[in-house]
Protein backbone atom coordinates (compact mmCIF):
# COMPACT_ATOMS: atom_id res chain seq x y z
CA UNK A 1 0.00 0.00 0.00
CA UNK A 2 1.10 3.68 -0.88
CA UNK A 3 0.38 6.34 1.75
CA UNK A 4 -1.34 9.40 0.85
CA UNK A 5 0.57 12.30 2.27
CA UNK A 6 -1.98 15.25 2.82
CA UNK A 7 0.42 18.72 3.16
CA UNK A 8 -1.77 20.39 6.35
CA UNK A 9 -0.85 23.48 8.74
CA UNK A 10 -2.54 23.30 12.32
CA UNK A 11 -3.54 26.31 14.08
CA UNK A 12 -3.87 26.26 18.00
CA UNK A 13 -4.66 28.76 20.63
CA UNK A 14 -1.69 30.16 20.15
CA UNK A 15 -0.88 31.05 16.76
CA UNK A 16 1.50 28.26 16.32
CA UNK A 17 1.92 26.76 13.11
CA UNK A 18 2.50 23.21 12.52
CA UNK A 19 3.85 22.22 9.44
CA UNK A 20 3.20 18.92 8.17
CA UNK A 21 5.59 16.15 8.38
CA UNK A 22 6.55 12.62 9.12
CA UNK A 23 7.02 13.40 12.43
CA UNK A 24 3.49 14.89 12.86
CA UNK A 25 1.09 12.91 10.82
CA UNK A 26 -2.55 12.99 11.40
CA UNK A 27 -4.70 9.96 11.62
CA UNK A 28 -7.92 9.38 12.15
CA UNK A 29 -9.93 9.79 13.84
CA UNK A 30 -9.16 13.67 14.65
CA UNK A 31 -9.93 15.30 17.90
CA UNK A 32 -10.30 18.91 17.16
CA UNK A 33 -12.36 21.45 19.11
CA UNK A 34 -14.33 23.84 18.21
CA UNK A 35 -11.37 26.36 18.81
CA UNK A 36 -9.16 24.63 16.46
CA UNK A 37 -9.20 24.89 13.13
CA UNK A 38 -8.09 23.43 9.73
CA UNK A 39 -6.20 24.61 6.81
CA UNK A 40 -6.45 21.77 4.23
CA UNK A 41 -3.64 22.21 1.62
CA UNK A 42 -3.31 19.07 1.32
CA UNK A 43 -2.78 16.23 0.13
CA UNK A 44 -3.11 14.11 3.80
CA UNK A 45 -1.11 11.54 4.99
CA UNK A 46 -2.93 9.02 5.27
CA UNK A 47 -2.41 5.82 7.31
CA UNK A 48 -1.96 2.20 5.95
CA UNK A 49 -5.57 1.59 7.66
CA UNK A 50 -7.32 4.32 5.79
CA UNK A 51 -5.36 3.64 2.68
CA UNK A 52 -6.31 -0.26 3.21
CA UNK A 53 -10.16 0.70 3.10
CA UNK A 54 -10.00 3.31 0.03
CA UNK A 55 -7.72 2.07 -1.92
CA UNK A 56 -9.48 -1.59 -3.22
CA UNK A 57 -12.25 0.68 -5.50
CA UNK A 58 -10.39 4.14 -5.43
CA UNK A 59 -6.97 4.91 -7.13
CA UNK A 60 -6.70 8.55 -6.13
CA UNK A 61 -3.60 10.44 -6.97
CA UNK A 62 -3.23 13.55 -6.01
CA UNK A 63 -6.80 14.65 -4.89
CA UNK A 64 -7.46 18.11 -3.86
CA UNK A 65 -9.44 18.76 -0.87
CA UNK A 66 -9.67 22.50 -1.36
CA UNK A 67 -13.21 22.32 -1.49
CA UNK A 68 -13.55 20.24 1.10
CA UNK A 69 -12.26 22.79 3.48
CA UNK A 70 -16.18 24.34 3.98
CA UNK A 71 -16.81 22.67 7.37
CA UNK A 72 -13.85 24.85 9.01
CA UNK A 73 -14.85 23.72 12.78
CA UNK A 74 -14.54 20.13 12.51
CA UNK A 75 -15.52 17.75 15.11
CA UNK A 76 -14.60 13.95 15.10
CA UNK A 77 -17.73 13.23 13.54
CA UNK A 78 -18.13 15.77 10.91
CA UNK A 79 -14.83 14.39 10.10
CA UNK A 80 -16.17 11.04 9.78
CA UNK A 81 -18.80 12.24 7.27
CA UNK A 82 -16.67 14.64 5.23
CA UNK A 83 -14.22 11.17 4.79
CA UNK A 84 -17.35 8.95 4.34
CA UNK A 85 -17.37 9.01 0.24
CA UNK A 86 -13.34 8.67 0.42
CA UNK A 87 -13.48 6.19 2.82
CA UNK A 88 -15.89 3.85 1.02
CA UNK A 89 -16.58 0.24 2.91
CA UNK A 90 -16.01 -2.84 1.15
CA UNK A 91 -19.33 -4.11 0.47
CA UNK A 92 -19.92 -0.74 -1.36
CA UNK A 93 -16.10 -1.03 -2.80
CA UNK A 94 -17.36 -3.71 -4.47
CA UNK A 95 -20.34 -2.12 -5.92
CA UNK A 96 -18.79 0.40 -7.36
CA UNK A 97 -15.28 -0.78 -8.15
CA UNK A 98 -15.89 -3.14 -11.36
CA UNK A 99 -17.61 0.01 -13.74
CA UNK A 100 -15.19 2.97 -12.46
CA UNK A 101 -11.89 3.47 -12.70
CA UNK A 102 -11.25 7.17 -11.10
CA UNK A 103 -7.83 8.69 -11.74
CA UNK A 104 -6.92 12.81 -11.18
CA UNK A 105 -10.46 13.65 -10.74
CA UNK A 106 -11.66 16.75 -9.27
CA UNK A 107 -13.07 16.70 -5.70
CA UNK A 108 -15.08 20.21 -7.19
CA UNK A 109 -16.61 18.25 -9.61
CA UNK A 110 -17.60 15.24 -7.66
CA UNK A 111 -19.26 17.34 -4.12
CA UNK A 112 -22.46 17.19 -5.89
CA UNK A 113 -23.29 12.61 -5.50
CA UNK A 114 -20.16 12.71 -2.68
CA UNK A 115 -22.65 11.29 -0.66
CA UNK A 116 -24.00 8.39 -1.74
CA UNK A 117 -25.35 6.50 0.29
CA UNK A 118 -26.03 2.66 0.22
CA UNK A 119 -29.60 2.88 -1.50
CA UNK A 120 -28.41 5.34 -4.08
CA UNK A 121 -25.66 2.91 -5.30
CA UNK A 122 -28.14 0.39 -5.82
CA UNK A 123 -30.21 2.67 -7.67
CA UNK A 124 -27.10 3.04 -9.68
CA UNK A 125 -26.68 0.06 -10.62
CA UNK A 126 -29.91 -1.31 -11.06
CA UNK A 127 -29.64 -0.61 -15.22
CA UNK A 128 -25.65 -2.77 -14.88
CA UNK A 129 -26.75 -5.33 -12.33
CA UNK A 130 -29.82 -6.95 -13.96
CA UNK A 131 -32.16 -9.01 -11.26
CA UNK A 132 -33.59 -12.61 -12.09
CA UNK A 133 -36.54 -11.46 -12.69
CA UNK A 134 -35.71 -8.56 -15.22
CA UNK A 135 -33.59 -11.03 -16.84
CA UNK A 136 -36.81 -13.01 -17.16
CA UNK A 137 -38.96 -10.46 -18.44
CA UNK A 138 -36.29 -9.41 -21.00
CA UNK A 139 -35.41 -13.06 -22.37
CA UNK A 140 -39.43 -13.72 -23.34
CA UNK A 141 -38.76 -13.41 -27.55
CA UNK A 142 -35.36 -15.38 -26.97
CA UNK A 143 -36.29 -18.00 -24.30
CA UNK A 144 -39.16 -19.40 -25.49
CA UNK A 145 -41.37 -21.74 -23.43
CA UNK A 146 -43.07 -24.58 -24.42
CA UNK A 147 -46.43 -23.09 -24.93
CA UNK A 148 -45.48 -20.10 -27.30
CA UNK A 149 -42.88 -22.96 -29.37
CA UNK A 150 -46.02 -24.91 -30.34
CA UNK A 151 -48.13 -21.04 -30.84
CA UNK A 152 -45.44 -20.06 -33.49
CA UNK A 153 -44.67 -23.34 -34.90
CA UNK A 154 -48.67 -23.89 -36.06
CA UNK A 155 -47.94 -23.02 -39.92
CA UNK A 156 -44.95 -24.86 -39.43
CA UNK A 157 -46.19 -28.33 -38.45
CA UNK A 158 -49.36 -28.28 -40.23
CA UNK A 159 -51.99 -31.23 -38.88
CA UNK A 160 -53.24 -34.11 -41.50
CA UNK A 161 -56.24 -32.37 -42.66
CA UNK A 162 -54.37 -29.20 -43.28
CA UNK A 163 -52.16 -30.61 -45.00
CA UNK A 164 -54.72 -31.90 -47.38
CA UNK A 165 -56.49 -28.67 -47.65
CA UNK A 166 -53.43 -26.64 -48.54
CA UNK A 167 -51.01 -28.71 -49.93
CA UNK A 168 -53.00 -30.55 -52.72
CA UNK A 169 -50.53 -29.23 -55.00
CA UNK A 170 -47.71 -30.01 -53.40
CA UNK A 171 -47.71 -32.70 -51.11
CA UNK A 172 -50.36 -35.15 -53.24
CA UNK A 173 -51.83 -37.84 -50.85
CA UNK A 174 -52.37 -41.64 -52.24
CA UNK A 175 -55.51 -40.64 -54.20
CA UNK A 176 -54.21 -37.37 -56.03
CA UNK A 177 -51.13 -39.09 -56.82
CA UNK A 178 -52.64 -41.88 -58.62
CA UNK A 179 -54.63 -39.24 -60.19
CA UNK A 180 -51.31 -37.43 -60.97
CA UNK A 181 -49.57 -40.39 -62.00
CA UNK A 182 -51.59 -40.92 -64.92
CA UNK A 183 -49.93 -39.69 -67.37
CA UNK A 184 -46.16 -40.68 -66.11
CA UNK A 185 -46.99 -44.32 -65.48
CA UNK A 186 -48.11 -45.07 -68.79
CA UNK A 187 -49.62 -48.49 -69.16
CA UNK A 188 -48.51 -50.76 -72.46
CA UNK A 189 -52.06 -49.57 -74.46
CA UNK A 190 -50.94 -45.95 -73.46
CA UNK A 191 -47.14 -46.56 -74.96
CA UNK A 192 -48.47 -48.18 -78.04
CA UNK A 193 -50.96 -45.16 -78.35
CA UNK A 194 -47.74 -42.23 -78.10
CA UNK A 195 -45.87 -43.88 -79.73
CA UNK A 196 -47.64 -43.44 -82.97
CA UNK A 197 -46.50 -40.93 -84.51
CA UNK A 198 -42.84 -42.13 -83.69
CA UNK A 199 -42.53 -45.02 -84.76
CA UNK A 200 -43.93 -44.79 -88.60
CA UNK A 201 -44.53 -48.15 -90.40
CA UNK A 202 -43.02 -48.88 -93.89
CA UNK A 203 -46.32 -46.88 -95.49
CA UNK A 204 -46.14 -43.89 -93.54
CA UNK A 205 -42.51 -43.65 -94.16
CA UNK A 206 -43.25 -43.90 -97.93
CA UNK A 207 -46.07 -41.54 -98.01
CA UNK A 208 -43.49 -38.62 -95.81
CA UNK A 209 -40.69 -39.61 -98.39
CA UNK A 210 -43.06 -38.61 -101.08
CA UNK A 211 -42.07 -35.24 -101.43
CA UNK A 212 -38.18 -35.46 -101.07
CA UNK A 213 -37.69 -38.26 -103.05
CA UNK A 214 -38.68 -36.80 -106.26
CA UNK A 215 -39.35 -38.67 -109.36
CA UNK A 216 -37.37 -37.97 -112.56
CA UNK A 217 -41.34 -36.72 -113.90
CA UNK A 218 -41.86 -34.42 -111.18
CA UNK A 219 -38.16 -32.43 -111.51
CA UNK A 220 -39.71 -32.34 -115.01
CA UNK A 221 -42.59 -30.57 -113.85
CA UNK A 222 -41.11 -28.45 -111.52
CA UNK A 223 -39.10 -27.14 -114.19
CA UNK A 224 -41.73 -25.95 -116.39
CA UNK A 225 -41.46 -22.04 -115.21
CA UNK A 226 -37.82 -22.39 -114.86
CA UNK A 227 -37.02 -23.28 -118.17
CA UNK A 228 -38.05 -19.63 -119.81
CA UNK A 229 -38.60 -19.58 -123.78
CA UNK A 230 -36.82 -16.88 -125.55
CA UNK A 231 -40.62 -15.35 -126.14
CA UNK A 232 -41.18 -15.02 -122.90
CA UNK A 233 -38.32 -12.74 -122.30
CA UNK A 234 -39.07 -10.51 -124.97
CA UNK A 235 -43.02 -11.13 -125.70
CA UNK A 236 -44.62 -10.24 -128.63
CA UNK A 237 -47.83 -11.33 -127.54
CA UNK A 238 -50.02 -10.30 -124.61
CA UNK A 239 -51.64 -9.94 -122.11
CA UNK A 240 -48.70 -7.79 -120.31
CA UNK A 241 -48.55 -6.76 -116.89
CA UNK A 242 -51.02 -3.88 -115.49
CA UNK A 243 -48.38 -1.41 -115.84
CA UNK A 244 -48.48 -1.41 -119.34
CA UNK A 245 -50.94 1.37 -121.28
CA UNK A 246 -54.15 -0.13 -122.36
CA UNK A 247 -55.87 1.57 -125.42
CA UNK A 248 -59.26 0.31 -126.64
CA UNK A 249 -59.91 1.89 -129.81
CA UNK A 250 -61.87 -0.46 -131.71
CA UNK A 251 -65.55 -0.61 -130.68
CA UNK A 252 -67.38 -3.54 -131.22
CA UNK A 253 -70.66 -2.13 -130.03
CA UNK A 254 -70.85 -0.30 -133.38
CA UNK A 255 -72.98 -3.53 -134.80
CA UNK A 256 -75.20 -3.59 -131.74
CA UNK A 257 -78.91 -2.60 -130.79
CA UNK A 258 -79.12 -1.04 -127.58
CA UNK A 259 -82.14 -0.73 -125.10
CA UNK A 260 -82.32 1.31 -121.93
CA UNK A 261 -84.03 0.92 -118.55
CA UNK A 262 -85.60 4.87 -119.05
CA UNK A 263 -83.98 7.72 -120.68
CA UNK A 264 -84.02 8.50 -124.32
CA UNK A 265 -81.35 8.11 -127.08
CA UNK A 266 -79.67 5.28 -125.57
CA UNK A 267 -78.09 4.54 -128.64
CA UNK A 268 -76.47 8.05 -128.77
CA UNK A 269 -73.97 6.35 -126.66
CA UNK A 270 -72.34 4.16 -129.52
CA UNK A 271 -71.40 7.24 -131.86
CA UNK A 272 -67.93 9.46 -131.55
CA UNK A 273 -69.90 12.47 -130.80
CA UNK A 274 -70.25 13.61 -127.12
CA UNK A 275 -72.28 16.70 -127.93
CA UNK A 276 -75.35 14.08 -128.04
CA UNK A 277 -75.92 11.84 -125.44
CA UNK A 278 -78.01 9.13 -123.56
CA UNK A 279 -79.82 11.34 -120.88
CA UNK A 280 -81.94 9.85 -117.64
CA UNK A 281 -82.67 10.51 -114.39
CA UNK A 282 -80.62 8.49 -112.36
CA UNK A 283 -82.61 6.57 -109.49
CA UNK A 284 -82.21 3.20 -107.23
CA UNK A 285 -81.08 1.74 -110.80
CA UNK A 286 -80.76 2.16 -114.63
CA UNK A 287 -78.77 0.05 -117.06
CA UNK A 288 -78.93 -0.26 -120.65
CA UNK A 289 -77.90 -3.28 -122.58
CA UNK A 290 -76.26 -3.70 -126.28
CA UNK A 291 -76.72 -6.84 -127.86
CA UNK A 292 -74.61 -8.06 -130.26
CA UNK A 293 -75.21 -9.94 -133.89
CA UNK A 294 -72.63 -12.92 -132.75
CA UNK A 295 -70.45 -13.55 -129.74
CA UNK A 296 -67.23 -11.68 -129.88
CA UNK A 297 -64.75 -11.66 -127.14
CA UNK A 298 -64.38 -8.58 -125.23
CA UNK A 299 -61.88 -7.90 -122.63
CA UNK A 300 -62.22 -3.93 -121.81
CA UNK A 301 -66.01 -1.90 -121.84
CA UNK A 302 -65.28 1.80 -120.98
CA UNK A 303 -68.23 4.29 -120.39
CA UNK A 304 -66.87 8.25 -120.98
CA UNK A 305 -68.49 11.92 -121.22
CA UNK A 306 -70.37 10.80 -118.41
CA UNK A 307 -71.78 12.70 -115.01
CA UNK A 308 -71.71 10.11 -112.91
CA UNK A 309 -68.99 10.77 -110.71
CA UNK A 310 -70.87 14.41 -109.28
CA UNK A 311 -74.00 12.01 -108.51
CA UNK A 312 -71.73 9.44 -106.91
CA UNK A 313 -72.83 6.38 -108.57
CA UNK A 314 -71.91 2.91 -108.64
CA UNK A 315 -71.47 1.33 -111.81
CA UNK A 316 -70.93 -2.40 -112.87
CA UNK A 317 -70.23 -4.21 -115.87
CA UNK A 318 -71.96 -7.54 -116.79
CA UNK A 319 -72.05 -9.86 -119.95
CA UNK A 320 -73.34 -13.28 -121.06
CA UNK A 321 -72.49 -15.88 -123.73
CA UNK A 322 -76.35 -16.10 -125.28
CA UNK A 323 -79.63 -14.46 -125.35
CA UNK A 324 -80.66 -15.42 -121.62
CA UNK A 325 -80.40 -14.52 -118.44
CA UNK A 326 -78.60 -14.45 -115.91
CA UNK A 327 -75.63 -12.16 -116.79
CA UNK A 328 -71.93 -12.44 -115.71
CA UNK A 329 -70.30 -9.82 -113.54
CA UNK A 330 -67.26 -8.54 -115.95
CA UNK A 331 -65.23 -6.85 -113.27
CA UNK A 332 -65.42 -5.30 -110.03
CA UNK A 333 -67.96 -2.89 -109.63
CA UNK A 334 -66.34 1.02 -109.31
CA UNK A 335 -67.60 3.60 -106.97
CA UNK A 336 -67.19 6.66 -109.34
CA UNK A 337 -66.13 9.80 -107.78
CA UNK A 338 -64.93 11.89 -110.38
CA UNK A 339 -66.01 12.33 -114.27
CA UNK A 340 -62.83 10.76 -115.73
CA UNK A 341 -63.89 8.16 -117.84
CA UNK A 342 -64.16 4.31 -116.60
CA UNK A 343 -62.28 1.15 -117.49
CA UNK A 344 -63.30 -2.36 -116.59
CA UNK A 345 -60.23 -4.28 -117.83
CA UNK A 346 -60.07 -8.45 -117.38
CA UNK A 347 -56.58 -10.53 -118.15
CA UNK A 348 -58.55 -13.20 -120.28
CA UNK A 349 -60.64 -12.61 -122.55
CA UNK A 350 -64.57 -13.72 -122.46
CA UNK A 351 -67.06 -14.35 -125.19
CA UNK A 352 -69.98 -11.76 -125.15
CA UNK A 353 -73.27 -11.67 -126.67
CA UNK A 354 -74.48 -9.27 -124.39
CA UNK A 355 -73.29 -6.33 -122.92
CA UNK A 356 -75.13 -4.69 -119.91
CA UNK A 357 -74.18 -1.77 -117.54
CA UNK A 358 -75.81 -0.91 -114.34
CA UNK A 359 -75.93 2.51 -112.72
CA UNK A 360 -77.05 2.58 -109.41
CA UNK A 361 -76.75 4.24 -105.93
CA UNK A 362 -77.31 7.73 -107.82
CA UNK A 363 -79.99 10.26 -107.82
CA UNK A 364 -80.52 13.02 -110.42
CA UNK A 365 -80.40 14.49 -114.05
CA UNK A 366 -77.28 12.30 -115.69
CA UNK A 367 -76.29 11.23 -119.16
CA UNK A 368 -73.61 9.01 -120.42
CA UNK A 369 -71.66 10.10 -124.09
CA UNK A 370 -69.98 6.76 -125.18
CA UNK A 371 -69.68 3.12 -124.39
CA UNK A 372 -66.83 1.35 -125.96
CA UNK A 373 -66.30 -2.98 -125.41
CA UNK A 374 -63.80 -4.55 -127.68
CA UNK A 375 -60.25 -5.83 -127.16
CA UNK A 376 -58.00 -3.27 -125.85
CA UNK A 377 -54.21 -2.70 -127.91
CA UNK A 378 -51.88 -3.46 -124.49
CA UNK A 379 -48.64 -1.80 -125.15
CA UNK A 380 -45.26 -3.78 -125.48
CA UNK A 381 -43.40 -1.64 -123.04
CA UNK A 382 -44.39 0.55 -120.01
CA UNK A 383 -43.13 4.01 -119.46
CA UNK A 384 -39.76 4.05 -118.30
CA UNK A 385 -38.87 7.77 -118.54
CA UNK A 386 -42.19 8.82 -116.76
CA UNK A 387 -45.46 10.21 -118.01
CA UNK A 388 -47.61 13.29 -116.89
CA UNK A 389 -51.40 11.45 -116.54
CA UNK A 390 -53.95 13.33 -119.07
CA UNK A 391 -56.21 13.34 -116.05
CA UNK A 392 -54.16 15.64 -114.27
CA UNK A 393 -52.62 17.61 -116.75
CA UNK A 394 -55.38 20.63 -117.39
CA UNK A 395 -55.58 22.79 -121.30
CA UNK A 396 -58.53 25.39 -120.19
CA UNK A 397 -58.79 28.17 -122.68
CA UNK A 398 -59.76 31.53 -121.43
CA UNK A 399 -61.66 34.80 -122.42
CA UNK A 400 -60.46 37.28 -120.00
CA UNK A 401 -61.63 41.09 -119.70
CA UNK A 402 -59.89 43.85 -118.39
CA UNK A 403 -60.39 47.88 -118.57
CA UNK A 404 -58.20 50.01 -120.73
CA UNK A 405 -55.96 51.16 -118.01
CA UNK A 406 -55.33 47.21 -117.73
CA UNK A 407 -57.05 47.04 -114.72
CA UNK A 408 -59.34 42.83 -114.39
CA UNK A 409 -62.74 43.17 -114.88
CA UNK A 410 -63.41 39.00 -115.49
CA UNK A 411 -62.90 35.67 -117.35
CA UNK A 412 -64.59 33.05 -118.64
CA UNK A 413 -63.92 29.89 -118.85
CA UNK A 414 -63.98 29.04 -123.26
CA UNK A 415 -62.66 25.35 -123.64
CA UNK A 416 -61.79 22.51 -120.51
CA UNK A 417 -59.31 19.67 -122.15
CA UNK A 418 -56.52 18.13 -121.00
CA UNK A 419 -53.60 17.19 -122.93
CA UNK A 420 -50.92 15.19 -122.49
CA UNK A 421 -48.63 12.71 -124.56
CA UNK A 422 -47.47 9.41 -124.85
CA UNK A 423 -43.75 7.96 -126.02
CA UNK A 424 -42.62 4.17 -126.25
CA UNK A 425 -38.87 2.72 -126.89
CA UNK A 426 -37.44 -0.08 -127.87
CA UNK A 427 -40.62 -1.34 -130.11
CA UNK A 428 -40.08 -4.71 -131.97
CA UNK A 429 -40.73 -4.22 -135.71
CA UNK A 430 -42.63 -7.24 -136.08
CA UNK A 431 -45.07 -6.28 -132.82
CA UNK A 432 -45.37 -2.40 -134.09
CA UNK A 433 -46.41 -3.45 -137.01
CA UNK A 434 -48.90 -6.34 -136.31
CA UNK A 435 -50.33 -4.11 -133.25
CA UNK A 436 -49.66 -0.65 -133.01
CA UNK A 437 -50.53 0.50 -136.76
CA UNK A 438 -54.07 -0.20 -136.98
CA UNK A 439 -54.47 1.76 -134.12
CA UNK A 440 -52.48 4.86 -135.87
CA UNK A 441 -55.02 4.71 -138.69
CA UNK A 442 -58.05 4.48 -136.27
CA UNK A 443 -56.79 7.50 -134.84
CA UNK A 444 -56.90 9.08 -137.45
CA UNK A 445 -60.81 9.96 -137.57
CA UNK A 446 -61.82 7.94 -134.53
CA UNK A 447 -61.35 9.12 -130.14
CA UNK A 448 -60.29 6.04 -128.08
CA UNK A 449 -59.70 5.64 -124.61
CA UNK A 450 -56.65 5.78 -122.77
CA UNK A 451 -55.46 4.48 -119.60
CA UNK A 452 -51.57 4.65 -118.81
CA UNK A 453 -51.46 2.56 -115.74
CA UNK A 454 -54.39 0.00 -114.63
CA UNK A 455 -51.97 -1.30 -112.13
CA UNK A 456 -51.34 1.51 -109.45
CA UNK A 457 -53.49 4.05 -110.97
CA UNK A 458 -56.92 2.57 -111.94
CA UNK A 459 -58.40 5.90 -112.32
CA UNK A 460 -56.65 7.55 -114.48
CA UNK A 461 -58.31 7.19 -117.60
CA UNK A 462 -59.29 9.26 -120.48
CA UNK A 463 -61.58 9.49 -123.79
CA UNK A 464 -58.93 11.06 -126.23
CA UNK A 465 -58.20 12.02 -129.65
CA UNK A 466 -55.15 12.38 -131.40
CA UNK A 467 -54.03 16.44 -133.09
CA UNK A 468 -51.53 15.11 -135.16
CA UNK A 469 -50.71 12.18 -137.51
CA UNK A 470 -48.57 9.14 -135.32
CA UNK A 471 -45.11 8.16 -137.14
CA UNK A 472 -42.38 5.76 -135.51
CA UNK A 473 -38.63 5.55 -135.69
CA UNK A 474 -36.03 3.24 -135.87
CA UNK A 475 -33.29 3.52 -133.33
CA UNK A 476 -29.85 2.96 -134.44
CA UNK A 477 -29.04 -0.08 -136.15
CA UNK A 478 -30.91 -2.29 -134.21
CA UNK A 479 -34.49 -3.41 -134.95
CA UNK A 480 -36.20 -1.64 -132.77
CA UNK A 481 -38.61 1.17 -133.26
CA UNK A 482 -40.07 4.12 -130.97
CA UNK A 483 -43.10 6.30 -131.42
CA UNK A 484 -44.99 8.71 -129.26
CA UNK A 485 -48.03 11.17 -129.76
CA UNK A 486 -50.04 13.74 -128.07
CA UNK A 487 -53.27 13.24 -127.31
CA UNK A 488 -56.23 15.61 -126.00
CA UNK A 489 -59.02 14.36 -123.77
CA UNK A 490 -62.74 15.26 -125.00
CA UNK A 491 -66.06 14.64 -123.26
């Protein structure tokens, strides 16, 4: 044990001044009356006894008493108490000892607790010492009883009928699984049954052969479209695709008698003037019908100078082989909604004895100019440097008025046509001249009807007339022609 040495100065009745020293230590406990009185500069020597009792929980070094110097008159037992928190005992030593470890602290700042007494430390430490019974209340979630294991483990161990309830797809019992089981234990009829279509007998595996095994006659067959003639490369016959112009300028319908549903001069319809007309008044349906002196085949009728498309009718084309009824629809019907002039165009030609059209959906004062059916000149080549459509390309000719100063006053409106023109390369001879010239000299004196391309543009089609004679050209050496021509539409 290390003493404490406490540096004190005692002051008796007379004025004399002891200075501390070995020779004059002071142990307790002091006897000091009230005359006598203390100076505490301390630190105080302290015997082995008190240092025995303080020193198991306390290491003090060098603790100042300063503050403790307050009770100046100190008896023996004020002395006791001021000591009392120093002087701890050892049941409260060992309280207090294990969670504090006190080095140079300041007497100052520990006056406030210095007296603790016995309760107060174990109100201290009742959060670091924890009873039985707080340690029972606290371990309830961890330490679980026997009662509360079987509470939580309920969806754990789930009972026989629960298990049947919930678990049907999971955990199958003996009559679901047989159920189940069906299709995994197959029986011998069931194999035989799947296995079908797996194992193929000698005539199904024939019959699947079929088509990649091929016979020396079918590569013949399949060869057909491969195997391209020279015609067919360069035709000279048609038909030729959609794309191609279609002209129909021979009318068959010249040789015809014609009779109309109402109306009058139905048979205005079959000569090249458009001044003079079939007139009616269009209602839930008209038609008028041409019959012819023999079948012919026909593979175009066209209907122009026509008002149709401001009453916007429906018309339809129908034909049939004799003299009796019923009649065969042509081509699609058209919903007309303009007053270009209409084409009803077929690949293959049919033989006609009859020819029929039907206007309906239509209400109003109309009239139709011409009907044209024949065979229709399809043109070798399409366009391949590009074409302006007649439909679209206006010729108005105007009267305009205006003052002297130059100032408009009006215009009228003389002549509506539109113009356009037509040009063709790389003609055979042999197809020009079998195909193309009779339809120079029917231009000549006769209109025909023009449609550029039935393909994408079904439309645009026009009742025309040539302004000039038609002549073709040879190009270069080769033998190969081109031609072109204006043409004006009329109606």
């Amino acid at each position: 044990m290390t003493a404490v040495y406490i540096n004190a100065t005692v002051v008796d009745g007379s004025n004399t001044k002891h200075w501390p020293s070995p020779a004059y230590p002071f142990y307790p406990p002091v006897i000091i009356d009230g005359k006598t009185s203390v100076e505490i500069s301390g630190p105080f020597d302290v015997d082995a006894s008190i240092n025995q009792s303080i020193s198991t929980p306390i290491n003090l070094n060098s603790i100042s008493f300063l503050s403790l110097s307050a009770p100046n008159s100190l008896t023996k037992q004020s002395v006791i108490d001021v000591i009392a928190p120093v002087t701890l005992s050892f049941s409260a030593s060992q309280n207090i000892a294990l969670p504090i470890e006190i080095t140079g602290l300041s007497v100052l700042g520990l006056t406030v607790p210095a007296s603790i007494t016995g309760e107060s430390v174990v109100d201290i430490a009742i959060p670091n010492t924890l009873t039985i019974v707080s340690v029972g209340t606290l371990a309830i979630p961890i330490s679980l009883n026997s009662v509360s294991v079987v509470d939580l483990a309920i969806p754990v161990n789930v009972p026989a009928s629960a298990v049947i309830d919930v678990d049907i797809p999971g955990t199958l019992s003996v009559v679901s699984i047989i159920d189940v089981a069906i299709p995994i234990s197959i029986t011998a009829a069931s194999l035989i049954s799947i296995s079908l279509p797996v194992s193929v007998p000698a005539s199904a595996a024939v019959d699947i052969a079929i088509p990649v095994d091929i016979t020396e006659s079918a590569a013949i067959d399949l060869a057909v479209p491969v195997a391209i003639s020279a015609n067919a490369l360069d035709p000279e016959l048609p038909p030729f695709a959609l794309n191609h112009a279609r002209i129909l300028y021979d009318n068959l319908l010249l040789i015809s008698s014609v009779i109309t549903s109402s109306g009058l001069n139905g048979g205005f319809t079959l000569i090249p003037n458009t001044a003079q007309r079939w007139t009616f008044t269009a209602t839930a349906s008209q038609s008028i019908k041409f019959t012819l002196p023999d079948n012919l085949d026909i593979d175009t009728v066209c209907i122009g100078a026509h008002n149709l498309g401001d009453l916007g009718a429906t018309v339809t084309a129908f034909y049939d082989t004799d003299l009796t009824d019923p009649f065969t629809q042509l081509a699609p019907l058209k919903v007309v909604t303009n007053n270009n002039s209409i084409m009803f165009h077929v690949d293959t030609a049919v033989s006609a004895r009859r020819i029929q059209i039907n206007i309906t959906d239509a209400s109003g004062p109309a009239y139709i100019g011409s009907i044209y059916a024949g065979i229709a000149l399809q043109m070798q080549r399409p366009f391949y440097s590009g074409h302006s459509p007649i439909t679209l390309s206006a010729s108005t000719t105007y009267f305009s008025s205006r003052s002297e100063s130059g100032a408009f006053i009006g215009r009228e409106i003389r002549k509506r046509e539109y113009q356009t023109s037509a040009a063709w390369k790389n003609i055979t001879d042999s197809w020009y001249r079998a195909y193309f010239q009779p339809f120079v000299l029917s231009a000549k004196t006769l209109p025909f009807y023009f449609a550029w391309n039935l393909l994408e543009h079904s439309s645009d089609v026009a009742y025309c007339i040539t302004n000039a004679d038609i002549s073709p050209s040879y190009q270069g050496n080769r033998d190969l022609m081109q031609v072109g021509f204006d043409m004006i539409g009329v109606g």
